[in-house]
Protein backbone atom coordinates (compact mmCIF):
# COMPACT_ATOMS: atom_id res chain seq x y z
CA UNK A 1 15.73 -63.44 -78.00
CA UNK A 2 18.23 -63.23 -75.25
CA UNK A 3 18.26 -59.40 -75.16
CA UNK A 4 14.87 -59.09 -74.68
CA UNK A 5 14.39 -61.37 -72.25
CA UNK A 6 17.41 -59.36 -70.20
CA UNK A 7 15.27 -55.99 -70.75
CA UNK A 8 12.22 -57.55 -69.96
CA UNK A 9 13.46 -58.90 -66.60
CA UNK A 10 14.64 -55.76 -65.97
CA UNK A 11 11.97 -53.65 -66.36
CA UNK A 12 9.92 -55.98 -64.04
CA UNK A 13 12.98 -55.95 -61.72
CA UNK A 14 12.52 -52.01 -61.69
CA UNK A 15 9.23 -52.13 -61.40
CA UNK A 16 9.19 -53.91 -58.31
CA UNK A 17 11.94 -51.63 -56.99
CA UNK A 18 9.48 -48.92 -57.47
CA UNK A 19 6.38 -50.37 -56.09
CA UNK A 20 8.60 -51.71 -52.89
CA UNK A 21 9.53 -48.20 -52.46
CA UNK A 22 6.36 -46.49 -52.55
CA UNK A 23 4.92 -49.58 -50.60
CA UNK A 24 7.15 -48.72 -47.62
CA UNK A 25 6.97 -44.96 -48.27
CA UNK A 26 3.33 -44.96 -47.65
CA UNK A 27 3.45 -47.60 -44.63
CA UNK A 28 5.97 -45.10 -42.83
CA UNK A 29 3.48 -42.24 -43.35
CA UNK A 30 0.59 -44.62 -42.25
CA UNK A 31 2.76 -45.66 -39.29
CA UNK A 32 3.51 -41.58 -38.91
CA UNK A 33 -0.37 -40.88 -38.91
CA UNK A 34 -1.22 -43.45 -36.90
CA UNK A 35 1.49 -42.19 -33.75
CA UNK A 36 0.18 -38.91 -34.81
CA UNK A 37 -3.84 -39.70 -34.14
CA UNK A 38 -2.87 -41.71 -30.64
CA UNK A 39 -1.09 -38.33 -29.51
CA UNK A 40 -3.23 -36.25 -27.62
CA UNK A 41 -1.46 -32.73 -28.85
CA UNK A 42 -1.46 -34.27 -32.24
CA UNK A 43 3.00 -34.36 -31.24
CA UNK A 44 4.73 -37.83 -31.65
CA UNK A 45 7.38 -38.49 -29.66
CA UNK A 46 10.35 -39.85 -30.61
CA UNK A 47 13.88 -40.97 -29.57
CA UNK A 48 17.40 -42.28 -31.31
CA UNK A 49 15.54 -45.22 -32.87
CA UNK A 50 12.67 -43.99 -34.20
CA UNK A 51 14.64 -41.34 -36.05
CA UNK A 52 16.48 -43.65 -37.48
CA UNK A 53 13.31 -45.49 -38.52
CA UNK A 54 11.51 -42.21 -40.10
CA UNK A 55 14.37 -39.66 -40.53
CA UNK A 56 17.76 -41.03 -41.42
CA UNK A 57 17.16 -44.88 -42.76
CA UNK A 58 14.69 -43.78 -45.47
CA UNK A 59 16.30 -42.31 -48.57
CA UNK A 60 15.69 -39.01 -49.82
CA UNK A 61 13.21 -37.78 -50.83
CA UNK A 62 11.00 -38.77 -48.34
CA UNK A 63 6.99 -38.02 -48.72
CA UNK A 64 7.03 -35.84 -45.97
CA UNK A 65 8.38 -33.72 -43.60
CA UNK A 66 9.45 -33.08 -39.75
CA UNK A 67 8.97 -30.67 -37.26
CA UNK A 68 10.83 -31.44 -34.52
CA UNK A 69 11.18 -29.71 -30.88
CA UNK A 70 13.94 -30.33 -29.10
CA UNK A 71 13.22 -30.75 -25.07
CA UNK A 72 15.04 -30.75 -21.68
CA UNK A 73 12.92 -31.89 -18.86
CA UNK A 74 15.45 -30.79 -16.23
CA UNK A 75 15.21 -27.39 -17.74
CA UNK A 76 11.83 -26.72 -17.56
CA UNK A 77 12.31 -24.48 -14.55
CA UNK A 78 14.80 -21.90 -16.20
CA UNK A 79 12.23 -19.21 -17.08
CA UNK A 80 14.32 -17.20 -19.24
CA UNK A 81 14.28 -20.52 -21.69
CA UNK A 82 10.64 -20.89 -21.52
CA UNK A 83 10.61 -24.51 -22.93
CA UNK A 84 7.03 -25.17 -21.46
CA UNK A 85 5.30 -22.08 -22.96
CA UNK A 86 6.77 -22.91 -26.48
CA UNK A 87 6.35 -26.31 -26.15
CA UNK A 88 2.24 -25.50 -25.54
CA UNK A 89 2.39 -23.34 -28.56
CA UNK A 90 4.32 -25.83 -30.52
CA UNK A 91 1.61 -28.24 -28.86
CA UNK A 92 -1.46 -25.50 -30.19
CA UNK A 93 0.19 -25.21 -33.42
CA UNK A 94 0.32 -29.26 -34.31
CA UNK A 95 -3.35 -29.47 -33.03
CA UNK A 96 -4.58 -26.75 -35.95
CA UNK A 97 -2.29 -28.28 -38.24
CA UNK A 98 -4.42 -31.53 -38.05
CA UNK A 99 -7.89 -29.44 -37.56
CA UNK A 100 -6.89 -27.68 -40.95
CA UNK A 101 -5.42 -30.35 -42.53
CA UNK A 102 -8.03 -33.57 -41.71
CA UNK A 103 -9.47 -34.63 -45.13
CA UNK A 104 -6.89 -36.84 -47.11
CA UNK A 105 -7.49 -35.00 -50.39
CA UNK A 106 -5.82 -32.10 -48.69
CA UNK A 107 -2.82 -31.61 -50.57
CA UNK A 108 -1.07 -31.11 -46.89
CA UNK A 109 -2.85 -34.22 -45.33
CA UNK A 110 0.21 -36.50 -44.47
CA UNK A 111 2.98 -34.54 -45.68
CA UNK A 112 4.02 -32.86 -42.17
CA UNK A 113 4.15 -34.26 -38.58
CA UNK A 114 5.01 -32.31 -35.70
CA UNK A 115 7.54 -34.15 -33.10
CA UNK A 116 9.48 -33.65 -29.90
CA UNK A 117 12.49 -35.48 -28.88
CA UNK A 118 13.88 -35.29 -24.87
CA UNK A 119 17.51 -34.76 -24.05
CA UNK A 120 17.49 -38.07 -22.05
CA UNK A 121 16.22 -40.36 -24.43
CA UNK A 122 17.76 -38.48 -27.39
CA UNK A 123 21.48 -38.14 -26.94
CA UNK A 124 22.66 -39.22 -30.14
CA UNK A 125 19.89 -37.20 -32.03
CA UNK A 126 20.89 -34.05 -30.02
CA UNK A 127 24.42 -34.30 -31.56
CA UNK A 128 23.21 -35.11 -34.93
CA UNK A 129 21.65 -32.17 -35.62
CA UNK A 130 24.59 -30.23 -33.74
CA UNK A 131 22.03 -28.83 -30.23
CA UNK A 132 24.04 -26.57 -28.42
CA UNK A 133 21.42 -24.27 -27.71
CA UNK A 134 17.66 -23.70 -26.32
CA UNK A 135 15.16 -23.62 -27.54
CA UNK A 136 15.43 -25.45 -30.48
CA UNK A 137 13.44 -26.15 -33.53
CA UNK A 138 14.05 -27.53 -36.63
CA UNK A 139 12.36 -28.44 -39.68
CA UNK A 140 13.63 -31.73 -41.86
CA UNK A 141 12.43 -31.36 -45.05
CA UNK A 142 11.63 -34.21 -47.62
CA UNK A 143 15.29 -33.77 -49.03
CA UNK A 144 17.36 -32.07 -46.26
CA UNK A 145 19.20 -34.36 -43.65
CA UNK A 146 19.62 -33.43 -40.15
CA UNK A 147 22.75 -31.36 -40.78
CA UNK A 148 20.65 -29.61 -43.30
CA UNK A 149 17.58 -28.82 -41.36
CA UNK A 150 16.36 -25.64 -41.36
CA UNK A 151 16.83 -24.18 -37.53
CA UNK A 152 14.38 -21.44 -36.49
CA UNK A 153 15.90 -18.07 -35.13
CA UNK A 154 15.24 -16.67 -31.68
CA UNK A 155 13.95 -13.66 -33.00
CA UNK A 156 11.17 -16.60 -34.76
CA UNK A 157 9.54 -16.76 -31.46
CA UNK A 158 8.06 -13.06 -30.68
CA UNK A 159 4.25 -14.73 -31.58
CA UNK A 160 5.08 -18.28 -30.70
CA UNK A 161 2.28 -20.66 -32.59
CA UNK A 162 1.88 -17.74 -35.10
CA UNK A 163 5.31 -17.24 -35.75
CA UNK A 164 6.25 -21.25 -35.60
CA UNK A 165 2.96 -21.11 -38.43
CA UNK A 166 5.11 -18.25 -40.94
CA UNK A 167 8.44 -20.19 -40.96
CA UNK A 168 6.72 -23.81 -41.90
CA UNK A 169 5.23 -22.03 -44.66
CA UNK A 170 8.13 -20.24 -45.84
CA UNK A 171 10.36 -23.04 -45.82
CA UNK A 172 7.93 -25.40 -47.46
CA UNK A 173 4.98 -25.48 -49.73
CA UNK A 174 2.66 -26.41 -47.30
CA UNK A 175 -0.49 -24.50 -45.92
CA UNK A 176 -1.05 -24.31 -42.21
CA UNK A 177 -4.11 -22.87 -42.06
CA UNK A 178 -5.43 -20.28 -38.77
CA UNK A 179 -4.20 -21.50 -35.20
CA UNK A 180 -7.27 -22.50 -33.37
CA UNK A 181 -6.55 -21.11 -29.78
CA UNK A 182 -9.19 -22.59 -27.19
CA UNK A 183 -11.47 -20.35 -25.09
CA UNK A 184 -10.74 -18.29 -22.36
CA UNK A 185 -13.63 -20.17 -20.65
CA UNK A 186 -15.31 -23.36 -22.02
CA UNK A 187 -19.21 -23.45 -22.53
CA UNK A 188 -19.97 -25.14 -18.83
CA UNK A 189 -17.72 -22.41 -17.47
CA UNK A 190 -19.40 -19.71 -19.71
CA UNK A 191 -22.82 -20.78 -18.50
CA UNK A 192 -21.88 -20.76 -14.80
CA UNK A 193 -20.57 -17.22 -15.06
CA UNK A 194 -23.66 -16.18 -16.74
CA UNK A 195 -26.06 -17.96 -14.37
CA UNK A 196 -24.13 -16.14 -11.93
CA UNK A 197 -24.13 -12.47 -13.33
CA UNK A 198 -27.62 -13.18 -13.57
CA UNK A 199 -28.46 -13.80 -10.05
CA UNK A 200 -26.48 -11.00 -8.62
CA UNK A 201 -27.68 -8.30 -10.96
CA UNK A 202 -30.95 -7.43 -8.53
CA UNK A 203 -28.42 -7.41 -5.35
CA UNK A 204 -25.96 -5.10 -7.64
CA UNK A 205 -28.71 -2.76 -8.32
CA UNK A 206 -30.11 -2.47 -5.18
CA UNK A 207 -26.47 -1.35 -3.31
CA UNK A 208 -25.94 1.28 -6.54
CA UNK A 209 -29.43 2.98 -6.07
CA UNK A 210 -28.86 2.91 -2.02
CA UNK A 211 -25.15 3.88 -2.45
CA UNK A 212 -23.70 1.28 -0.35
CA UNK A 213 -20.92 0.32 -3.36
CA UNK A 214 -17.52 0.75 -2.48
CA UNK A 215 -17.29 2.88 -5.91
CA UNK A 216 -19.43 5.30 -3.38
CA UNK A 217 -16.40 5.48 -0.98
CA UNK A 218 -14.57 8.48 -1.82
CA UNK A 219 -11.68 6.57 0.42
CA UNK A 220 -11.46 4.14 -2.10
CA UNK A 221 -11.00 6.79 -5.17
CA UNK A 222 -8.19 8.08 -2.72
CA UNK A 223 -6.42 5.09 -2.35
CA UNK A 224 -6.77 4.65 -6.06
CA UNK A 225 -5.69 7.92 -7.10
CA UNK A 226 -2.57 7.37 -5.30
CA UNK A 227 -1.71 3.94 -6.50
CA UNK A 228 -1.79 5.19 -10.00
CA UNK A 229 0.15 7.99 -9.26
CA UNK A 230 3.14 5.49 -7.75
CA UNK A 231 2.52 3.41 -10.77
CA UNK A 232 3.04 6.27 -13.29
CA UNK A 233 6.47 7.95 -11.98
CA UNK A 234 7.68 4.50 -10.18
CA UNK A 235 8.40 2.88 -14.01
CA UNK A 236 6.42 -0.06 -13.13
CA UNK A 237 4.95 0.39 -16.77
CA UNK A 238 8.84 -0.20 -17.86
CA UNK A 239 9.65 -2.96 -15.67
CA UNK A 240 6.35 -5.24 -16.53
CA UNK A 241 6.94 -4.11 -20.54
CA UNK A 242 11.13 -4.70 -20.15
CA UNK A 243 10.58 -7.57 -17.70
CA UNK A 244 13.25 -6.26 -15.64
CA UNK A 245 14.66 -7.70 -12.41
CA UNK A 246 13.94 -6.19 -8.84
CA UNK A 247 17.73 -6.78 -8.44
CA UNK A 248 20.64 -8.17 -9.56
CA UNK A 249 23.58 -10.32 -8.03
CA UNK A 250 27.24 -8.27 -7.83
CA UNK A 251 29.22 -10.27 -10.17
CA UNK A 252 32.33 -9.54 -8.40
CA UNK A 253 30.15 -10.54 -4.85
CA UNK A 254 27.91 -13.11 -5.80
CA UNK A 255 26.09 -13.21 -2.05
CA UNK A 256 25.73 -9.87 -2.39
CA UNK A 257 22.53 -7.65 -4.07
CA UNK A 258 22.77 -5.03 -6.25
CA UNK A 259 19.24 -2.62 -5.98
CA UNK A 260 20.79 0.66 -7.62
CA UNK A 261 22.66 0.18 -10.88
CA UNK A 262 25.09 2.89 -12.14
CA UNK A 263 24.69 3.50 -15.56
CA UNK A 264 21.40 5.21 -17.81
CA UNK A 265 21.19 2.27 -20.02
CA UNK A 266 19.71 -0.49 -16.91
CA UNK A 267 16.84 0.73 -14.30
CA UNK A 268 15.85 -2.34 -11.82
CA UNK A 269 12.86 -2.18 -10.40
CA UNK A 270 13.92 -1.43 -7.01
CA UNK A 271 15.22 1.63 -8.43
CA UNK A 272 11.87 2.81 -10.32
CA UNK A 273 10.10 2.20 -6.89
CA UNK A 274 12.50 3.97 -4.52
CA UNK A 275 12.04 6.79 -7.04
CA UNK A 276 8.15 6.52 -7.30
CA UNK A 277 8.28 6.53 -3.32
CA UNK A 278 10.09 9.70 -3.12
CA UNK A 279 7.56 11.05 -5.58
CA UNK A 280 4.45 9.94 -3.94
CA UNK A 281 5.51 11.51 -0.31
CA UNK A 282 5.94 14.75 -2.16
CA UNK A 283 2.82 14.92 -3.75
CA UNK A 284 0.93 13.85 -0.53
CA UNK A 285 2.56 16.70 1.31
CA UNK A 286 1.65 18.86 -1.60
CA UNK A 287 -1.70 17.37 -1.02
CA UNK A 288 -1.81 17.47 2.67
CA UNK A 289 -0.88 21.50 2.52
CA UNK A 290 -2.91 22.83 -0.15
CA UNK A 291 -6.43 20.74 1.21
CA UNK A 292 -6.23 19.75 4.85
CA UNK A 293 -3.72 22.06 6.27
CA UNK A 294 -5.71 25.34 5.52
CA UNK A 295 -8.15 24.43 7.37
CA UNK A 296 -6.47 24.25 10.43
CA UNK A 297 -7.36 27.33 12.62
CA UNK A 298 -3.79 27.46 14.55
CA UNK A 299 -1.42 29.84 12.50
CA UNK A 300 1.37 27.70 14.66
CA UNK A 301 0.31 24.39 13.69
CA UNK A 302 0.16 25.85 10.13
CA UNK A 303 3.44 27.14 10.15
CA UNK A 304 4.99 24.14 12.10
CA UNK A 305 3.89 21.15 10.06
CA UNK A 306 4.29 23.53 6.80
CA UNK A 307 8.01 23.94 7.63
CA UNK A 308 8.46 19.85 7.96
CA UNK A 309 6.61 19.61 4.53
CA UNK A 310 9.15 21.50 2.77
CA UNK A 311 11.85 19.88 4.72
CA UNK A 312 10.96 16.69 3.77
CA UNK A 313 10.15 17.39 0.15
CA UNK A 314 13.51 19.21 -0.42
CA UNK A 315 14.91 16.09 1.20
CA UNK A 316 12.96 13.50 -1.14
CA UNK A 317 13.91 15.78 -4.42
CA UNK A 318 17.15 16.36 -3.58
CA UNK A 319 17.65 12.67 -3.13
CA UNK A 320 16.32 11.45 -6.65
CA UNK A 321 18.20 14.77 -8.11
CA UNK A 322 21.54 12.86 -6.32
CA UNK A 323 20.16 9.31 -7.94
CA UNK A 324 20.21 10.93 -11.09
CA UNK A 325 23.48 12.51 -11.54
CA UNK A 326 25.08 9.13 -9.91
CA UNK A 327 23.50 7.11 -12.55
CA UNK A 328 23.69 9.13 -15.79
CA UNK A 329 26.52 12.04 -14.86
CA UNK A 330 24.44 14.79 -15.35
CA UNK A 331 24.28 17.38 -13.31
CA UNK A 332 21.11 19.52 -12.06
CA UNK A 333 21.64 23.14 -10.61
CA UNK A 334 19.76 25.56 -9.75
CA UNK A 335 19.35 29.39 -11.36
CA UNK A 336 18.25 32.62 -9.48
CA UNK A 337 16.46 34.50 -11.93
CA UNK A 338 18.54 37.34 -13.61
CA UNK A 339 15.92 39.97 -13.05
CA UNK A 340 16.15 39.42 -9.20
């Protein structure tokens, strides 16, 4: 009699173990959900205690898991970090999550919330999970502990919210679903413009038939022509797609500015349009010679202003042949032909 009554308390004993667990399993992800729908980004904050209250104090495995960005406020100015823009798409990314994700028979409803933590109200999280670095994100899965979260790469952020979107679902079995990225313009704003196109369609069409555009300003095309010119052989392509500097500070002189940089593996943008300037004056003068010039009547003005043109085209080549060979090495030289 005495054994069973031991094995019979102790099943009940278990029992209530297990049902004490779940209970207070599924109040942390009702607590979870609950910070999660009073967010506005659909991102709950957190600091040192409420980690310990949904990340380390509840044992593994825990129903769910965390996404967690880790933020500097004071750094929010260092471009080359970007914290604010990844933050946004971090922001974007939590937003679909929930949009995807709303009915609670989805087998991801509840299983993944998105969080940031801020340097100043998370020290001792910071040095949990071993931050030495930004940015920093990190995904806590339902058996991992902070030391074992999974950290994604630098290289992880060439599409931001897209990219963010690939490692969740390759480091879990969850399904995040398409990132819904809000309009350019909203409806009211779509309307306006419309209303707006609408109303200056019989003015456009009146200046176009009567010529008075400035597309019918053959000054304009000039300008134009010119501008794209600079932009083609001034590198400005290579500096917007390279994001390179106008200039750089001398490390050895730190007050002092370095525009030209010796060496064919960096071009600063100062460089590209010093270049493109010398370019452009040449192919004015070309310009200027071959369409205005010959229709000057005075053989003396001809010759005059024709002999400045070449001076000060030889001048502008021979000074980006003498960038050249002072940033790469190579030399250019000239060659008479061999049959003169």
């Amino acid at each position: 009699m005495a054994p069973r009554l031991f094995l019979l308390i102790a099943v009940f004993s278990l029992t209530l173990f297990s049902v004490s667990v779940r209970s207070s399993d599924s109040d942390l992800v009702s607590e979870l959900l609950a910070l999660q729908s009073d967010s506005k980004s659909g991102v709950i904050h957190l600091d040192d205690h409420s980690v310990s209250r949904f990340l380390t104090s509840p044992k593994t495995p825990r129903p769910y898991s965390l996404f967690v960005f880790f933020d500097v406020a004071q750094l929010h100015d260092k471009a080359e970090l970007q914290l604010k823009t990844l933050h946004a798409e971090f922001s974007l990314l939590a937003k679909s999550f929930i949009t995807n994700n709303q009915d609670p028979d989805s087998s991801s409803h509840g299983k993944l919330f998105f969080c940031d933590l801020e340097f100043k109200e998370s020290q001792s999280t910071f040095a949990l999970f071993g931050v030495n670095s930004l940015p920093h994100i990190s995904l806590i899965g339902p058996n991992q502990t902070p030391k074992q979260s999974d950290q994604m790469d630098q290289g992880d952020f060439s599409r931001i919210a897209e990219s963010m979107s690939h490692f969740v679902e390759s480091k879990t079995n969850l399904v995040v679903g398409p990132i819904h990225r809000p309009p350019f313009l909203s409806k009211k704003q779509l309307a306006l413009v419309i209303v707006g196109i609408l109303i200056w369609i019989p003015f456009a069409v009146k200046k176009i038939v009567m010529g008075e555009t400035p597309l019918h300003d053959p000054k304009l095309w000039l300008v134009g022509s010119v501008f794209v010119y600079f932009f083609s052989v001034s590198g400005a392509m290579h500096n917007i797609i390279r994001k390179m500097p106008m200039f750089l500070a001398d490390r050895n002189v730190p007050n002092k500015l370095v525009f030209f940089y010796q060496g064919s593996g960096v071009q600063l943008g100062a460089e590209g349009f010093a270049v493109g300037f010398l370019y452009t004056i040449v192919g004015l003068l070309l310009a200027f010679m071959t369409r205005v010039l010959v229709k000057v009547k005075n053989v003396n003005v001809q010759m005059a202003v024709m002999i400045v043109s070449l001076f000060v085209s030889f001048w502008a080549v021979k000074k980006v042949v003498y960038l050249d060979n002072w940033k790469t090495g190579y030399g250019i030289h000239g060659f008479w032909p061999p049959s003169w």
